[in-house]
C-alpha atoms as a PDB file:
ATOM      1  CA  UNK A   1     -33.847  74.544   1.210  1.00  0.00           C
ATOM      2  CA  UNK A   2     -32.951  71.068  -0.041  1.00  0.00           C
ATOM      3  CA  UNK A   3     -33.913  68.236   2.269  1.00  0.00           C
ATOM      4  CA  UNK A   4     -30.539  66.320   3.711  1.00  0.00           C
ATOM      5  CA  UNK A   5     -30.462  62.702   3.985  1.00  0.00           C
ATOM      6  CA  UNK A   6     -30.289  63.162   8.215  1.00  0.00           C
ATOM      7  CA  UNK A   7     -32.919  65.419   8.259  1.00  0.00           C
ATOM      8  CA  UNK A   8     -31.694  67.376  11.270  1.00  0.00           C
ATOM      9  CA  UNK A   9     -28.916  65.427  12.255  1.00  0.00           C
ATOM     10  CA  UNK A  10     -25.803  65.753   9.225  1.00  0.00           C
ATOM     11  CA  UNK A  11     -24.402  62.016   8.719  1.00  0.00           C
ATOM     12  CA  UNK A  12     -21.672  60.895   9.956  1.00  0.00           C
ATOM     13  CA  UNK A  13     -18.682  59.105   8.187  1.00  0.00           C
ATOM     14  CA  UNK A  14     -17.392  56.112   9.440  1.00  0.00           C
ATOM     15  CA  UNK A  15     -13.515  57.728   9.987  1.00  0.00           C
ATOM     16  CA  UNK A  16     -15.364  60.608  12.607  1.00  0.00           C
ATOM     17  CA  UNK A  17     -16.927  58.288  14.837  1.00  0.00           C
ATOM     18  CA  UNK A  18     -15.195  57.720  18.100  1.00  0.00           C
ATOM     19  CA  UNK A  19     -14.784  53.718  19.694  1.00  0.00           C
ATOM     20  CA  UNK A  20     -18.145  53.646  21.035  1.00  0.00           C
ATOM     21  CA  UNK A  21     -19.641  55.220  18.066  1.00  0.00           C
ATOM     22  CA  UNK A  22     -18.044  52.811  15.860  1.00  0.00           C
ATOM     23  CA  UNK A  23     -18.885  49.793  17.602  1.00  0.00           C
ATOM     24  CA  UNK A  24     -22.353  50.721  16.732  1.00  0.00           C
ATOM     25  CA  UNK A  25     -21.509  51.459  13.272  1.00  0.00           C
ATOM     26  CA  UNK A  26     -19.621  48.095  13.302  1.00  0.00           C
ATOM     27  CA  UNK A  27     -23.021  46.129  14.186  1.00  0.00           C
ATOM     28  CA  UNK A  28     -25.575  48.203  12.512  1.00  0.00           C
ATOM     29  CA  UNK A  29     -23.584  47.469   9.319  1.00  0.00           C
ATOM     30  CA  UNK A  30     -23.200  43.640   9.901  1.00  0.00           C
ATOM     31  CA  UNK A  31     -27.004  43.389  10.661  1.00  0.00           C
ATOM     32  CA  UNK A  32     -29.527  46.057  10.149  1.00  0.00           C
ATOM     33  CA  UNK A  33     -27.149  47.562   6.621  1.00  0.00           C
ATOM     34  CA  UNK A  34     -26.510  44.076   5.440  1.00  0.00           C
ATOM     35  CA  UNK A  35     -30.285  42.863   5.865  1.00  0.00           C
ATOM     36  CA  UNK A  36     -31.561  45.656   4.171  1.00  0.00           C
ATOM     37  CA  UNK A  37     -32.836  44.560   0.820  1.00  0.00           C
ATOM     38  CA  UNK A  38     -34.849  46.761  -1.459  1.00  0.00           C
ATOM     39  CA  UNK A  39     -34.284  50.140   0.213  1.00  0.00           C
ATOM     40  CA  UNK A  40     -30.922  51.715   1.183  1.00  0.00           C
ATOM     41  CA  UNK A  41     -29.953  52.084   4.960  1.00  0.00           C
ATOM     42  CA  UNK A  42     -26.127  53.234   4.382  1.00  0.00           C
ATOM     43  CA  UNK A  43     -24.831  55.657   1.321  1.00  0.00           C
ATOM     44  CA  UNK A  44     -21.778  54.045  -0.848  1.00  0.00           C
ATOM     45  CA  UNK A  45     -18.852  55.480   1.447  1.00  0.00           C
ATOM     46  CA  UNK A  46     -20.386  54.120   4.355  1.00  0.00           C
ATOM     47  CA  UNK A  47     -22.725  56.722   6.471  1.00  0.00           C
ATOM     48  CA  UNK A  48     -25.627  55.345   7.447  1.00  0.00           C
ATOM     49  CA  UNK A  49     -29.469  56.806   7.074  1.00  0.00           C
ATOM     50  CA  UNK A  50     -32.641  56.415   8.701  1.00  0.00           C
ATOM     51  CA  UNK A  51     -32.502  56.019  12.202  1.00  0.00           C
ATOM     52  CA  UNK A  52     -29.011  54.573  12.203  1.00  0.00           C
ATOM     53  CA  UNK A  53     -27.894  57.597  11.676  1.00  0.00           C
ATOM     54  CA  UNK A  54     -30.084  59.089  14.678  1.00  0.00           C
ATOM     55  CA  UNK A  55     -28.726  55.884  16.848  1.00  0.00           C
ATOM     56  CA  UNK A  56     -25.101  56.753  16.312  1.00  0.00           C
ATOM     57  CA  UNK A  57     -25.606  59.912  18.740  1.00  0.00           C
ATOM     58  CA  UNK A  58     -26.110  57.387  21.925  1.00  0.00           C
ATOM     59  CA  UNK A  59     -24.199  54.576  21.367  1.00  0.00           C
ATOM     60  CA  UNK A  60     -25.098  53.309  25.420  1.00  0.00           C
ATOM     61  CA  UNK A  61     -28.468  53.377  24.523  1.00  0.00           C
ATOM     62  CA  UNK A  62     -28.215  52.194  20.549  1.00  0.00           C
ATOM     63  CA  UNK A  63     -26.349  48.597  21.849  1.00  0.00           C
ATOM     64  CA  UNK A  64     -29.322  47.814  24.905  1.00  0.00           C
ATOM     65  CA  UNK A  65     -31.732  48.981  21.903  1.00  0.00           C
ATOM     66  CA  UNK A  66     -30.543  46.279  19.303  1.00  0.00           C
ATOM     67  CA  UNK A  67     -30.346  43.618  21.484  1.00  0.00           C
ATOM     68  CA  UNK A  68     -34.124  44.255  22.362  1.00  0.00           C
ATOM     69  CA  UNK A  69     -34.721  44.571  18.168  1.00  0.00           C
ATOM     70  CA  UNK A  70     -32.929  41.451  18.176  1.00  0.00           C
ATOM     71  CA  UNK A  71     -34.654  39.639  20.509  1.00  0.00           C
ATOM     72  CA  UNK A  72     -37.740  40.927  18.927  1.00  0.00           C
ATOM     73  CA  UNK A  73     -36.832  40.110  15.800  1.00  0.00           C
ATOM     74  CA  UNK A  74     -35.901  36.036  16.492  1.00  0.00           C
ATOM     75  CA  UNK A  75     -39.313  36.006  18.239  1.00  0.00           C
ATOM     76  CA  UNK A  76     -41.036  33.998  14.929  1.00  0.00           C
ATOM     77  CA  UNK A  77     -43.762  36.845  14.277  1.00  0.00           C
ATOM     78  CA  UNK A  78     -44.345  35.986  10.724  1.00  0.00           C
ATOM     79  CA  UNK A  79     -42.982  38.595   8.297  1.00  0.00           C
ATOM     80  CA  UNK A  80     -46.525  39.542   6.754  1.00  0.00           C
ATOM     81  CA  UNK A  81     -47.379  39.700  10.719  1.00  0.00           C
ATOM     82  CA  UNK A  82     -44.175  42.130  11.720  1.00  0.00           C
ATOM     83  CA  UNK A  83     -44.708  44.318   8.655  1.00  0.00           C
ATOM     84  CA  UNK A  84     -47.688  45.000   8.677  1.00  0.00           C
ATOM     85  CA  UNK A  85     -47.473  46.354  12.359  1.00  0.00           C
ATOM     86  CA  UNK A  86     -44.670  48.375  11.473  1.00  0.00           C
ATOM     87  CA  UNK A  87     -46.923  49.659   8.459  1.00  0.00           C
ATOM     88  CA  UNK A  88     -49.744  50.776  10.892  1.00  0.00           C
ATOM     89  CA  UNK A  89     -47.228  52.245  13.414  1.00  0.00           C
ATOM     90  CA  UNK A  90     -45.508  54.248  10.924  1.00  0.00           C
ATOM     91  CA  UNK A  91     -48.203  55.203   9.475  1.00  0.00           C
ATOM     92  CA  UNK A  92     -50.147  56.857  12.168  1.00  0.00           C
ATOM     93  CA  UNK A  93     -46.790  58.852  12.683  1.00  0.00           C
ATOM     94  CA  UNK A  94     -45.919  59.861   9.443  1.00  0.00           C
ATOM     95  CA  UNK A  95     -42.555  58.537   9.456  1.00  0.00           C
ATOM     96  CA  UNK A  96     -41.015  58.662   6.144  1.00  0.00           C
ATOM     97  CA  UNK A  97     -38.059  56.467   6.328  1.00  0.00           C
ATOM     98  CA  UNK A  98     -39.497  53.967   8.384  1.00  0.00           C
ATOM     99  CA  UNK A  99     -43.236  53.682   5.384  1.00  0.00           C
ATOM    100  CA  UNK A 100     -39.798  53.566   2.752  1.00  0.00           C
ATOM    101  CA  UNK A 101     -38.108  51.135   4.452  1.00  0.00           C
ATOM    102  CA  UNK A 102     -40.883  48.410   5.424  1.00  0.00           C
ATOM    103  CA  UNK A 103     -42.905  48.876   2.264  1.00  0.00           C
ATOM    104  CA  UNK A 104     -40.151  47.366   0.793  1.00  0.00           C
ATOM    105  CA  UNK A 105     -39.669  44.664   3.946  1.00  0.00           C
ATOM    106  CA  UNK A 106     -43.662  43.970   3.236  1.00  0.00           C
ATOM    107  CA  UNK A 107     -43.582  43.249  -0.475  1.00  0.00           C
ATOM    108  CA  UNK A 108     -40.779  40.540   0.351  1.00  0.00           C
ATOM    109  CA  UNK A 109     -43.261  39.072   2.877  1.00  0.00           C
ATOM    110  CA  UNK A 110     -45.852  39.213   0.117  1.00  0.00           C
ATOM    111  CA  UNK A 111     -48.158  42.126   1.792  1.00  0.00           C
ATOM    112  CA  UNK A 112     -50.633  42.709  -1.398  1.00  0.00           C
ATOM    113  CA  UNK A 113     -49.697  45.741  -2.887  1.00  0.00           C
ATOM    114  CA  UNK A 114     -53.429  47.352  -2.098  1.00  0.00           C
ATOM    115  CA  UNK A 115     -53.562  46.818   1.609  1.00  0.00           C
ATOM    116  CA  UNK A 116     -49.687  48.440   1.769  1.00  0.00           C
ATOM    117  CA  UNK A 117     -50.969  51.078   0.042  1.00  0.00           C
ATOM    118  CA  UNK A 118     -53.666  51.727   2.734  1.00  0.00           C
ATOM    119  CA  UNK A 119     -51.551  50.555   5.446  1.00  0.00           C
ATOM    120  CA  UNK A 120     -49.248  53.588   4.694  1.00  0.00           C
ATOM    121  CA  UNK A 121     -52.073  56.197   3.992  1.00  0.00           C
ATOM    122  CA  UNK A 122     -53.497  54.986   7.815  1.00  0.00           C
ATOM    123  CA  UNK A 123     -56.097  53.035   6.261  1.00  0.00           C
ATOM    124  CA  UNK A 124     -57.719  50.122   6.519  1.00  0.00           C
ATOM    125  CA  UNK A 125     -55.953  47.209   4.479  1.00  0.00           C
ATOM    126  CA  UNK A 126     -57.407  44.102   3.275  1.00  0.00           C
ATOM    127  CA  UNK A 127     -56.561  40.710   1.703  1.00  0.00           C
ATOM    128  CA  UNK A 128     -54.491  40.281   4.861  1.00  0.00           C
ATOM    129  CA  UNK A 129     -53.933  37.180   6.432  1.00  0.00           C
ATOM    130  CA  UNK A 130     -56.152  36.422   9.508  1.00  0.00           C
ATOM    131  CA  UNK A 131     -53.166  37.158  11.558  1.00  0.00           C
ATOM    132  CA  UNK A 132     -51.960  40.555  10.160  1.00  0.00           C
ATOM    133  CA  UNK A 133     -55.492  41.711  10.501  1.00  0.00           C
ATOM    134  CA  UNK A 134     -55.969  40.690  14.251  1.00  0.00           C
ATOM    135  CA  UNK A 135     -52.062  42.417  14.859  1.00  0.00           C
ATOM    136  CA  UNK A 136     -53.385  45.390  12.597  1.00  0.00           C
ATOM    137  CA  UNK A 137     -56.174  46.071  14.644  1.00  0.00           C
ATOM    138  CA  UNK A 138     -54.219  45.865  17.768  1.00  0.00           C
ATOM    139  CA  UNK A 139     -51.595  48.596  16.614  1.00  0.00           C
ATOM    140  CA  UNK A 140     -54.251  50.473  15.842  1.00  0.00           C
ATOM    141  CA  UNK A 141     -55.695  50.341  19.805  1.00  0.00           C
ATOM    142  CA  UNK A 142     -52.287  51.225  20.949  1.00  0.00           C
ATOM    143  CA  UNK A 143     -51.145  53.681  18.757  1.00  0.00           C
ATOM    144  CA  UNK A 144     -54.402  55.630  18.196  1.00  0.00           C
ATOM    145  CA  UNK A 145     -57.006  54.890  20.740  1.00  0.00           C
ATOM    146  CA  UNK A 146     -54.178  54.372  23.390  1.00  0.00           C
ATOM    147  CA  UNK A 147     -56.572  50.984  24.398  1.00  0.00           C
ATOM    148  CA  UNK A 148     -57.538  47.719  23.877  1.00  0.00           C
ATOM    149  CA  UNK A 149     -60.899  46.348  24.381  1.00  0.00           C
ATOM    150  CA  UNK A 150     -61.609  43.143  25.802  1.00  0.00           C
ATOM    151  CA  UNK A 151     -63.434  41.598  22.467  1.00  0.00           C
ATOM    152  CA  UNK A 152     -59.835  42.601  20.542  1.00  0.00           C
ATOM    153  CA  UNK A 153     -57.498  41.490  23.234  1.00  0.00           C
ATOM    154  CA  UNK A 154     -59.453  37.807  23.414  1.00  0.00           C
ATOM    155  CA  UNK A 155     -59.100  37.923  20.032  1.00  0.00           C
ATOM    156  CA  UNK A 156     -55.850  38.627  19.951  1.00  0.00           C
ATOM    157  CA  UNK A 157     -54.620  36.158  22.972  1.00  0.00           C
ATOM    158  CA  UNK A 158     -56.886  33.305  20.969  1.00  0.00           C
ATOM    159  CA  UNK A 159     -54.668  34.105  17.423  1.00  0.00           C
ATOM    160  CA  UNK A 160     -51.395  34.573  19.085  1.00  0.00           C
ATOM    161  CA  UNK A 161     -51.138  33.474  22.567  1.00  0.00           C
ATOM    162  CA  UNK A 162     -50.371  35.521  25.697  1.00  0.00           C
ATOM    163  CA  UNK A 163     -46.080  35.115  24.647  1.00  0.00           C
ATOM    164  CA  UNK A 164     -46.485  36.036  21.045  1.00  0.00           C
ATOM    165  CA  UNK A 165     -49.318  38.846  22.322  1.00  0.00           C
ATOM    166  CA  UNK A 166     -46.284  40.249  24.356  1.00  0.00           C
ATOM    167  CA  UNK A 167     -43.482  40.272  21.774  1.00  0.00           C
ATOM    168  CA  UNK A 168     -45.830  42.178  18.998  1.00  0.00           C
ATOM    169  CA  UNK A 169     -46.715  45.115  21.859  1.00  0.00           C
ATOM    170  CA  UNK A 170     -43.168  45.132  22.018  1.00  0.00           C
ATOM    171  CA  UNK A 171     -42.857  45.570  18.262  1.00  0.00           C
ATOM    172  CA  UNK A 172     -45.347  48.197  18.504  1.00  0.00           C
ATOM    173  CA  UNK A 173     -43.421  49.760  21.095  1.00  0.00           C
ATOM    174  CA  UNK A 174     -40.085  49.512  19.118  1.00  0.00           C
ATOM    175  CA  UNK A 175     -41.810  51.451  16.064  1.00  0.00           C
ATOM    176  CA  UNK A 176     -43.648  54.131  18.007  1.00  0.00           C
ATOM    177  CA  UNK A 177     -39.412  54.999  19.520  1.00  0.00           C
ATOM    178  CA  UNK A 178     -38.393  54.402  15.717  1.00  0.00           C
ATOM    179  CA  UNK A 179     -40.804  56.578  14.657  1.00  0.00           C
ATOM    180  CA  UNK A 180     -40.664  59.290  17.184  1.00  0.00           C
ATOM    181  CA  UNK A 181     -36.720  59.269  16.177  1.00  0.00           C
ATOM    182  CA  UNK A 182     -37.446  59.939  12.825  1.00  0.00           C
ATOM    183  CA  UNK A 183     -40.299  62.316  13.475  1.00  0.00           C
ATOM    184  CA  UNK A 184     -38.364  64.243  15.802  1.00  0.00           C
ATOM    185  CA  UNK A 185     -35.018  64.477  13.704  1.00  0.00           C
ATOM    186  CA  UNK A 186     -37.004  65.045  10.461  1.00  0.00           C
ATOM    187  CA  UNK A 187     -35.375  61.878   8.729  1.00  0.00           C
ATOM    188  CA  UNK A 188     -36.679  61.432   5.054  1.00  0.00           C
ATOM    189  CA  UNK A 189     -36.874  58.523   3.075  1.00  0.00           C
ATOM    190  CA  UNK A 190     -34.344  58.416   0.449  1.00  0.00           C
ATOM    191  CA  UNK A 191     -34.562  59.974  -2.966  1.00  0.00           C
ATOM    192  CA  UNK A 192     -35.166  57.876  -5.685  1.00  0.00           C
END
């Protein structure tokens, strides 16, 4: 059977989506679609992919959901920093669209192309900066070992500061409900 671009969900075009629906559409397309650069997050006639797609089903939850991205987002985690953690988190959940999507996010923020290589085989990356390693190592405690020991959490507080420290678990958290979207709706990545 050949793979579909929703994975279990079928996309939806723009003209079937009701007012709610397509005020999600509406923003998803002026932010997430337009920002997309290096991997595809809407087809040509306007459905949208990836978890987009998935977020379209709950548009009362979808609009409380992107401001939260948002917020994380304009929180001034550096990019190497952000994608990286998304890396690790997608990683550990196999989440195809999301590895697609952010490998492509992570060479823009100048990731090396060997530690985003192990980053999405669940490995351990180097050439990081100090910072992507520290948040690395964190998302790994959350996402694996489910905790964070004392020597990692100083570490972390001393690289990032208890406000910063907050936002990227809240990063974390924002890719292990991407993720378990995609997982759970069987969204692929794209094909080339």
């Amino acid at each position: 059977m050949e793979e579909q671009p929703g994975g279990r969900l079928p996309l939806l075009p723009p003209d079937a989506l009701d007012a709610e629906q397509h005020a999600v559409w509406e923003r998803l397309t002026a932010t997430r679609v337009r920002a997309a650069a290096g991997y595809t997050a809407a087809l040509p006639d306007g459905r949208l992919i990836g978890p987009f797609n998935v977020m379209l089903r709950a548009p009362r939850l979808a609009a409380p959901l992107l401001e939260w991205t948002q917020a994380i987002t304009r929180s001034g985690i550096p990019q190497d920093v952000r994608e990286v953690v998304i890396l690790t988190v997608a990683a550990h959940w196999q989440a195809e669209y999301a590895l697609y999507a952010h490998t492509a996010a992570a060479e823009r923020a100048d990731v090396p192309a060997g530690a985003i290589a192990a980053l999405r085989r669940g490995g351990e990356p180097s050439g990081l900066s100090a910072e992507a390693v520290v948040a690395h190592r964190l998302a790994v405690a959350l996402v694996r070992d489910h905790h964070v020991p004392d020597d990692l959490y100083d570490e972390a507080v001393t690289t990032f500061g208890v406000e910063t420290l907050v936002v990227l678990v809240n990063l974390i958290g924002q890719y292990l409900n991407t993720s378990a979207l995609l997982t759970c709706f069987q969204v692929p990545a794209p094909v080339s």
